[in-house]
Protein backbone atom coordinates (compact mmCIF):
# COMPACT_ATOMS: atom_id res chain seq x y z
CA UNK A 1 6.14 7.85 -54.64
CA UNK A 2 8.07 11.33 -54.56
CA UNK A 3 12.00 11.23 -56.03
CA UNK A 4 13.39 12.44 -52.75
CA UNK A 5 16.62 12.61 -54.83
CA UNK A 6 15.04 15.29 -57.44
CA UNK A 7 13.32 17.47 -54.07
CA UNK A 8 16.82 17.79 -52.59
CA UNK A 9 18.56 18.28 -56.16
CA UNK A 10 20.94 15.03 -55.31
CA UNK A 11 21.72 11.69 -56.94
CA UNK A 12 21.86 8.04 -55.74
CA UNK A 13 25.76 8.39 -56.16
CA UNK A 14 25.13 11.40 -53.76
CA UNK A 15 27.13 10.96 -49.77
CA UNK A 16 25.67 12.12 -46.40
CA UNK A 17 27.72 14.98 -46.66
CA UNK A 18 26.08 16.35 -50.28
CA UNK A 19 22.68 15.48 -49.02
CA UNK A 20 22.95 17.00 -45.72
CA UNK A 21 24.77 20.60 -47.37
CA UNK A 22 21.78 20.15 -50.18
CA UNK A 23 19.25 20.22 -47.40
CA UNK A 24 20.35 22.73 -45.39
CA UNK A 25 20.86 25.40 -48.31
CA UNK A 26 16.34 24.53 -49.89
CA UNK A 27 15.52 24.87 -46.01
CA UNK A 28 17.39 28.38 -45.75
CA UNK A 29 15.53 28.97 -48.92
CA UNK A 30 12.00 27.50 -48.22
CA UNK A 31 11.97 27.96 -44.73
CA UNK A 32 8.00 29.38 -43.82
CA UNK A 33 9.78 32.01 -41.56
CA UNK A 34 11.35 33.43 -44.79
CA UNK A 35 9.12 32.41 -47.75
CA UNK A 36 5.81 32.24 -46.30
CA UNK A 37 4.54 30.32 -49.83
CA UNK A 38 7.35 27.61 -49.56
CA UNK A 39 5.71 25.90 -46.91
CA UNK A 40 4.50 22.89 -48.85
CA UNK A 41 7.97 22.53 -49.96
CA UNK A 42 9.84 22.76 -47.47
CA UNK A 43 7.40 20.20 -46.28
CA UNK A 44 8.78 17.79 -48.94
CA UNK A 45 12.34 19.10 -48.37
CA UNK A 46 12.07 17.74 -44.71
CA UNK A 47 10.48 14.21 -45.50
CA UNK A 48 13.29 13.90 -48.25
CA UNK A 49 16.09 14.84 -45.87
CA UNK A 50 14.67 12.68 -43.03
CA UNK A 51 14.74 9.51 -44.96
CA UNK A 52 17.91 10.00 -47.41
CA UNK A 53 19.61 10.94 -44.28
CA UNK A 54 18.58 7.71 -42.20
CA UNK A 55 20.68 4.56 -43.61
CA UNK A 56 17.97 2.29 -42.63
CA UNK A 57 15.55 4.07 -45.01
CA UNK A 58 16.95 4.94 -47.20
CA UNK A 59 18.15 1.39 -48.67
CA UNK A 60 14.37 0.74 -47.67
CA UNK A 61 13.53 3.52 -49.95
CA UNK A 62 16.20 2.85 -52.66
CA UNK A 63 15.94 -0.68 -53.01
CA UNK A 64 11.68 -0.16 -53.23
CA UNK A 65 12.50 2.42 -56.27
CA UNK A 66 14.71 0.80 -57.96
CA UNK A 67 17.71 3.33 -56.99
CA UNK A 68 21.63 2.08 -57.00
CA UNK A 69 25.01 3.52 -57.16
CA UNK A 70 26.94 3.54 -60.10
CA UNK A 71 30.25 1.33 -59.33
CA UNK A 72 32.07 4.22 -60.79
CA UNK A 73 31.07 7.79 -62.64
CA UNK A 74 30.54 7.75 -66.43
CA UNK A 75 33.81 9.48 -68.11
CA UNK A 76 32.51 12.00 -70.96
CA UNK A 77 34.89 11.46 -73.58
CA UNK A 78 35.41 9.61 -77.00
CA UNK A 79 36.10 6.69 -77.05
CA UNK A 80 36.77 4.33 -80.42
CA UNK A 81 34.00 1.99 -81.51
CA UNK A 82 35.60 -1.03 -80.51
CA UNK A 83 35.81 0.46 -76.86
CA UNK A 84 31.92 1.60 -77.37
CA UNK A 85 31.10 -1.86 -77.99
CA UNK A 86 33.15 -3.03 -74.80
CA UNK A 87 31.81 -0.06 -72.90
CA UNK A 88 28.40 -0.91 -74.06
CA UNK A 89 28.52 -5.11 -73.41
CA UNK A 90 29.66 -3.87 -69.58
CA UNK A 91 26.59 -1.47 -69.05
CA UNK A 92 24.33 -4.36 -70.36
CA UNK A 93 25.77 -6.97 -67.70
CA UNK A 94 25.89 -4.12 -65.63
CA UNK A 95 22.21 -3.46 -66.20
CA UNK A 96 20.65 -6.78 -65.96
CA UNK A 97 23.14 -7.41 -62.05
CA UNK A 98 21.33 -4.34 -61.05
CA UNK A 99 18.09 -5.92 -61.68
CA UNK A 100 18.89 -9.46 -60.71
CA UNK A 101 20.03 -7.49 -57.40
CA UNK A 102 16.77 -5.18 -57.03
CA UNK A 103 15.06 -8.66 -57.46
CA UNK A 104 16.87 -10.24 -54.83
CA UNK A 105 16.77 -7.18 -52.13
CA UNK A 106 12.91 -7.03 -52.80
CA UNK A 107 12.72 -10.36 -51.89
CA UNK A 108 14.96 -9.79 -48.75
CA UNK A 109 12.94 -7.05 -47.57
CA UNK A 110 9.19 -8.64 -48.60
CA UNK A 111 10.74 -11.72 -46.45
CA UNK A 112 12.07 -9.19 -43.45
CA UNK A 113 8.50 -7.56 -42.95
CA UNK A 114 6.83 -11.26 -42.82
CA UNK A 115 9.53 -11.70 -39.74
CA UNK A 116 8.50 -8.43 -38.17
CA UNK A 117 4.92 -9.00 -38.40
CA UNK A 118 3.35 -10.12 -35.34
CA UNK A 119 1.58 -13.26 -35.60
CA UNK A 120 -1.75 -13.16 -34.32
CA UNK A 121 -1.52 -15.47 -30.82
CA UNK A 122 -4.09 -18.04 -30.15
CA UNK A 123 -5.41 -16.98 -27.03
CA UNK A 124 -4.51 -18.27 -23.31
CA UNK A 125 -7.43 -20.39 -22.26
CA UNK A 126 -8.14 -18.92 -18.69
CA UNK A 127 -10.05 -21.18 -15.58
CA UNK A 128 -12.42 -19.66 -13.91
CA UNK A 129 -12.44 -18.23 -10.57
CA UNK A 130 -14.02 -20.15 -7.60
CA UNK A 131 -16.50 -18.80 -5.63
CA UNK A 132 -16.58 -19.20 -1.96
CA UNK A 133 -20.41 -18.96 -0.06
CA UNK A 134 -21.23 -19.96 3.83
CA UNK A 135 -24.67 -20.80 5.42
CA UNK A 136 -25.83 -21.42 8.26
CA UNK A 137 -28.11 -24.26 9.52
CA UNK A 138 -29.12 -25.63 12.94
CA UNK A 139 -28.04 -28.25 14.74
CA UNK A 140 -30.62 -30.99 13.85
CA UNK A 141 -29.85 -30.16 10.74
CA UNK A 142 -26.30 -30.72 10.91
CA UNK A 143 -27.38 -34.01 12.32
CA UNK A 144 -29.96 -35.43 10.21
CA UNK A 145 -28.81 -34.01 7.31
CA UNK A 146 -30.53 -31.14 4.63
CA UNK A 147 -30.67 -29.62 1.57
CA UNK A 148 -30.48 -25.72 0.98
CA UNK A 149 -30.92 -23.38 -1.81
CA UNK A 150 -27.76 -21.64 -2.52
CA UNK A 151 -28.17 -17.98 -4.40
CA UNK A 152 -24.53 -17.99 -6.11
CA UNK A 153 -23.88 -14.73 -8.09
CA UNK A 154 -21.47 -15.38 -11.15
CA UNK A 155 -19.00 -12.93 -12.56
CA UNK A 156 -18.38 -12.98 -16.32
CA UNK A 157 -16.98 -11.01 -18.46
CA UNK A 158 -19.08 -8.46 -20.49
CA UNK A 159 -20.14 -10.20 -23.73
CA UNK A 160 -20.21 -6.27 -25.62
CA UNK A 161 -16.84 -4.73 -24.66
CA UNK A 162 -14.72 -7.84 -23.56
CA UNK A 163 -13.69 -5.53 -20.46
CA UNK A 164 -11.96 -2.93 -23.34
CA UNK A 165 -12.19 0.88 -21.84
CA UNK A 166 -14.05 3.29 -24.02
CA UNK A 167 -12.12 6.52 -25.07
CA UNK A 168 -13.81 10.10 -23.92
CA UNK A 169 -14.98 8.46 -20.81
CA UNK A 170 -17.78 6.58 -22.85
CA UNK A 171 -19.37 3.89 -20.99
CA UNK A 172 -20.46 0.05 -22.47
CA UNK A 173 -24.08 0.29 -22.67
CA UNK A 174 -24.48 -3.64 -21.85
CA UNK A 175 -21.82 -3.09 -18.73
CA UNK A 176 -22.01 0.34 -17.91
CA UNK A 177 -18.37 0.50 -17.94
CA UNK A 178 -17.63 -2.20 -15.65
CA UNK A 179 -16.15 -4.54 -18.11
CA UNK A 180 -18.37 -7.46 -16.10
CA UNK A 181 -21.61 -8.52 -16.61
CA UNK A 182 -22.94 -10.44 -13.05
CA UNK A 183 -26.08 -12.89 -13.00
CA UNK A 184 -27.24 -14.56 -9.98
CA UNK A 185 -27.96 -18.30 -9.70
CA UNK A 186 -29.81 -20.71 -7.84
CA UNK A 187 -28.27 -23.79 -6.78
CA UNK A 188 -29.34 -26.80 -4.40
CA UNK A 189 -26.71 -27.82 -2.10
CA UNK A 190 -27.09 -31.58 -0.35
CA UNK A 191 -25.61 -30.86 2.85
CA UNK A 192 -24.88 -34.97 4.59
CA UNK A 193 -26.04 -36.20 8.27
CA UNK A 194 -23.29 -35.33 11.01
CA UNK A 195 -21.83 -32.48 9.43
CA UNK A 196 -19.24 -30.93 11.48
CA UNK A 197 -19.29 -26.72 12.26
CA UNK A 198 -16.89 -25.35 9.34
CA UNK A 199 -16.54 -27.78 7.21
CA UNK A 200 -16.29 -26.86 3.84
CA UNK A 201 -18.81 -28.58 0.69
CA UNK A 202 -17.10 -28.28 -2.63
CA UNK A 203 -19.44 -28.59 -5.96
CA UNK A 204 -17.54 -28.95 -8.95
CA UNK A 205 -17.60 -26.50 -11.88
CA UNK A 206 -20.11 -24.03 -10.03
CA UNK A 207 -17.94 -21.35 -10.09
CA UNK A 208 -17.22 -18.55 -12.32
CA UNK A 209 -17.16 -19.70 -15.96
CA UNK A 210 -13.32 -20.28 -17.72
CA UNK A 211 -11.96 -17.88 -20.51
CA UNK A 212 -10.96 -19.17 -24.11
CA UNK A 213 -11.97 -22.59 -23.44
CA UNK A 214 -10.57 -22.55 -19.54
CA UNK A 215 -12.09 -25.33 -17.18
CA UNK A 216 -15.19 -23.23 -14.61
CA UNK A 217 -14.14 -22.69 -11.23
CA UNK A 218 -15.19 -24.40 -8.34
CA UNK A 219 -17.79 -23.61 -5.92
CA UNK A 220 -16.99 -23.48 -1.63
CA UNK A 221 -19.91 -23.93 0.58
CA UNK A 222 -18.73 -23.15 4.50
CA UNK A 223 -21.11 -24.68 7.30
CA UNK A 224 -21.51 -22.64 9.90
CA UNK A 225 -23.85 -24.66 12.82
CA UNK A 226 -25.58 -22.12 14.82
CA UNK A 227 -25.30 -22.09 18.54
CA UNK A 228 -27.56 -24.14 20.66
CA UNK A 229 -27.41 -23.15 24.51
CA UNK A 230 -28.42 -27.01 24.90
CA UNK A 231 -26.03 -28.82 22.92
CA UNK A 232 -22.15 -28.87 21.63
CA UNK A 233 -19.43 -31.30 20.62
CA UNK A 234 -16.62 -32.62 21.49
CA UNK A 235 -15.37 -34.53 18.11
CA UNK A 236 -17.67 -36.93 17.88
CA UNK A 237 -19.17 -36.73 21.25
CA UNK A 238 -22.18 -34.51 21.53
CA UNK A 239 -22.47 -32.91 25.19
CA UNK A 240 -26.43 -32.76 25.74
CA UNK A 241 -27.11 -30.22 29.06
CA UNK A 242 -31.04 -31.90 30.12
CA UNK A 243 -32.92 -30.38 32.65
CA UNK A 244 -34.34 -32.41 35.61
CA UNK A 245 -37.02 -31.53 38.47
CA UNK A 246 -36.08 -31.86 42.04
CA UNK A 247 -38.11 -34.60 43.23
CA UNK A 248 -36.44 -36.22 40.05
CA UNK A 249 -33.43 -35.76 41.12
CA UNK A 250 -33.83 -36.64 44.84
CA UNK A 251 -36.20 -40.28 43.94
CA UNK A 252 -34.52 -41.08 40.61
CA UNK A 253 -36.01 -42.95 37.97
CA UNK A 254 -36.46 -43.27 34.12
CA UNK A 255 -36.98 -39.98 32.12
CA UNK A 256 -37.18 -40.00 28.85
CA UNK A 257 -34.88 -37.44 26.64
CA UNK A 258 -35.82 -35.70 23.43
CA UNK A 259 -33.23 -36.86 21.06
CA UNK A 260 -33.35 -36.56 16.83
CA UNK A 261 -33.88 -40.27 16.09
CA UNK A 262 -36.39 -40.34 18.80
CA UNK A 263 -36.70 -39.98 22.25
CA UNK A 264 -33.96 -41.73 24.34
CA UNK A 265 -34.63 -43.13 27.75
CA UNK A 266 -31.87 -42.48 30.79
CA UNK A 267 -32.35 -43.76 34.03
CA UNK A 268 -31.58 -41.64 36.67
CA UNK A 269 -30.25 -42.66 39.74
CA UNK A 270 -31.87 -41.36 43.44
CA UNK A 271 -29.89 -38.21 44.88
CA UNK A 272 -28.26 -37.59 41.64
CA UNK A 273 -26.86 -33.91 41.48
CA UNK A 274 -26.90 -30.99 39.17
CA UNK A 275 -24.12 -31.47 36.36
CA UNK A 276 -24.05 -34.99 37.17
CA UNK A 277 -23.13 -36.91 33.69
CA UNK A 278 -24.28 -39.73 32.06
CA UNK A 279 -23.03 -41.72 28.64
CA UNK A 280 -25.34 -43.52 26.13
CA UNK A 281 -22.58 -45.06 23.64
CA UNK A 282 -23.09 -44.97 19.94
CA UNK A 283 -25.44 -42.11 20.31
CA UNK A 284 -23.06 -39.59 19.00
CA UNK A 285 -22.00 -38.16 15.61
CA UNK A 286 -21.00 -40.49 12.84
CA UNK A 287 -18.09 -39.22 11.15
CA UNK A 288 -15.25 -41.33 9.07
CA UNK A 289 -16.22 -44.61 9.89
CA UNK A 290 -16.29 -43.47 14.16
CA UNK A 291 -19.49 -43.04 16.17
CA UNK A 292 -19.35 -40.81 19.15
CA UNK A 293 -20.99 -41.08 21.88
CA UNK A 294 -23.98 -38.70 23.55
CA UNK A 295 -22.99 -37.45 27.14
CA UNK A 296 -26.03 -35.70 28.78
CA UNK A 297 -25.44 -33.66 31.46
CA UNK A 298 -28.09 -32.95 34.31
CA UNK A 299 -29.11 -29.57 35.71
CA UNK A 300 -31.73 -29.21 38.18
CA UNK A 301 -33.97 -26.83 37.14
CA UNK A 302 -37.35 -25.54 38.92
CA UNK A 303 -40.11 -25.38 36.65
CA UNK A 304 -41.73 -21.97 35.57
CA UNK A 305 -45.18 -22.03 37.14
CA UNK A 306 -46.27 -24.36 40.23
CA UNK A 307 -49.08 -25.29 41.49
CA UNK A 308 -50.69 -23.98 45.04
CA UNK A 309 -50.54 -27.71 46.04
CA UNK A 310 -46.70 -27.93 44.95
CA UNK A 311 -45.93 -24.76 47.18
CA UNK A 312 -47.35 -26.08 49.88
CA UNK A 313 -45.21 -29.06 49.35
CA UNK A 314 -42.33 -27.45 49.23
CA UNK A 315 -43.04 -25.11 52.16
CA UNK A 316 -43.33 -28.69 54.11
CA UNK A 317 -40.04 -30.02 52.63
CA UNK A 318 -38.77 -26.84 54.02
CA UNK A 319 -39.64 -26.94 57.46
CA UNK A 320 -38.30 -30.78 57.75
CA UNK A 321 -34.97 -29.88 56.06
CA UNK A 322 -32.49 -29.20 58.81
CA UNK A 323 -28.93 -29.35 56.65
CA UNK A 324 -27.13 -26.70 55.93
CA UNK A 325 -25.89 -27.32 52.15
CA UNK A 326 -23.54 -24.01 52.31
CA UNK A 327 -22.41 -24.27 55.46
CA UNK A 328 -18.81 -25.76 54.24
CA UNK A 329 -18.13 -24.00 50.71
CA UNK A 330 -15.32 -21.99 52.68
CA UNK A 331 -13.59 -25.61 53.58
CA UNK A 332 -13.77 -26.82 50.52
């Protein structure tokens, strides 16, 4: 350790005012500008001045060194034996309170810098982020109930570079400077019978992994039912839109309706009309203890190709029809 005290020609007993005139006459001195070979001293000069003149460091640096103040300045002059011998017993207790006190400001300070020193934190355990997915599946589906293969891509943190930035625009060769590292994985969701359109599946711990011992998030499957022109729902209700023939509509009778349990029979009454309704109860959606109820609706609808033998039927029914089924849509 350099004696900042011998650089600046000083003493422990020296004030602010001494050190600070001491410093600035060796810098006029050893300043490079003047003495281009006084460089390295007036180096030293500078680090002696800047702690000597700080009274933070320099009882740091005093009390490391083992430099005090004398309580008063030693007088040079005779003195008898007797007062030698007084003289002399004071120095000794003098001596041994300036060590007992170097002792006890080592201590001080040794116990000061374990304060400062940061203690190393256990880290914050972290939970994981949930993930949130949505597929799509038809409407028997959402009926009878499925299962579907989920691809779920996870998001963890890079194992490398723990998401640290590298300096000089270097990039993490596991990473490539993302800080992540993603991996995709399959999962098999059970999707239940009568699922509603939206509704939301969640699978526990399927989610992006926890942090420092943090629980895994949760994964979020959204339904989404994809349109059917023939059927929709009213809560429970499903609204079935069946098509019928004309002669089926005009005679009545059974017909027999392609449902997902099976085919359901509905007995159609004679002259029955196009969006005509009709309820079978219980043959609905089961949802929360409730069973809704399966309202088909009746459109009369020609069929694609006929027959020569059909037209000519028809071309009969025509000539023997003599209403006029618009003739009053004004009045109504």
């Amino acid at each position: 350790m350099k004696n900042y005290y011998s650089i600046l020609g000083v003493t422990p007993d020296s004030d602010d005012a001494e050190i600070k005139s001491a410093y600035r006459r060796l810098a006029r001195k050893f300043h490079p500008d003047v003495n281009p070979s006084g460089a390295e001293m007036f180096k030293d000069i500078s680090e002696a001045y800047e702690t000597l003149s700080d009274p933070k460091k320099r009882l740091q640096y005093d009390t490391i060194n083992g430099f005090f103040k004398s309580s008063k300045q030693q007088e040079k002059q005779h003195t008898s034996p007797k007062q030698s011998q007084n003289e002399y017993k004071k120095q000794t207790s003098y001596n041994k309170s300036s060590k007992a006190e170097f002792s006890k400001k080592i201590n001080d300070l040794f116990e000061e810098f374990v304060k400062q020193k940061p203690t190393k934190e256990k880290p914050t355990p972290k939970n994981g982020d949930d993930i949130f997915e949505e597929i799509s599946i038809s409407l028997r589906d959402a009926i009878k109930g499925t299962e579907r293969v989920v691809n779920v891509m996870h998001t963890t943190q890079c194992s490398k570079c723990k998401g640290r930035k590298f300096i000089n625009g270097a990039k993490c060769s596991l990473c490539k400077g993302s800080g992540e590292r993603c991996e995709h994985r399959k999962i098999t969701v059970k999707i239940p019978k009568n699922v509603k359109n939206n509704t939301k599946l969640r699978i526990s711990g399927e989610g992006n992994p926890g942090e420092n011992g943090g629980k895994n998030g949760d994964l979020y499957i959204k339904i989404k039912i994809k349109q059917n022109s023939r059927m929709n729902f009213e809560g429970c209700n499903v609204i079935y839109n069946v098509p019928i023939t004309p002669f089926e509509a005009v005679l009545g009778g059974n017909i027999s309706v392609p449902a997902f349990e099976g085919d359901l029979s509905l007995k159609i009454p004679s002259q029955t009309h196009s969006g005509q309704k009709f309820r079978l109860a219980g043959q609905g959606l089961k949802q929360n203890g409730k069973t809704g109820d399966l309202i088909v609706v009746v459109h009369i609808e020609i069929p694609c190709s006929l027959s020569d033998d059909e037209i000519r039927l028809y071309e009969k029914l025509k000539k023997l029809s003599a209403q006029n089924i618009r003739e009053n849509l004004l009045n109504e």
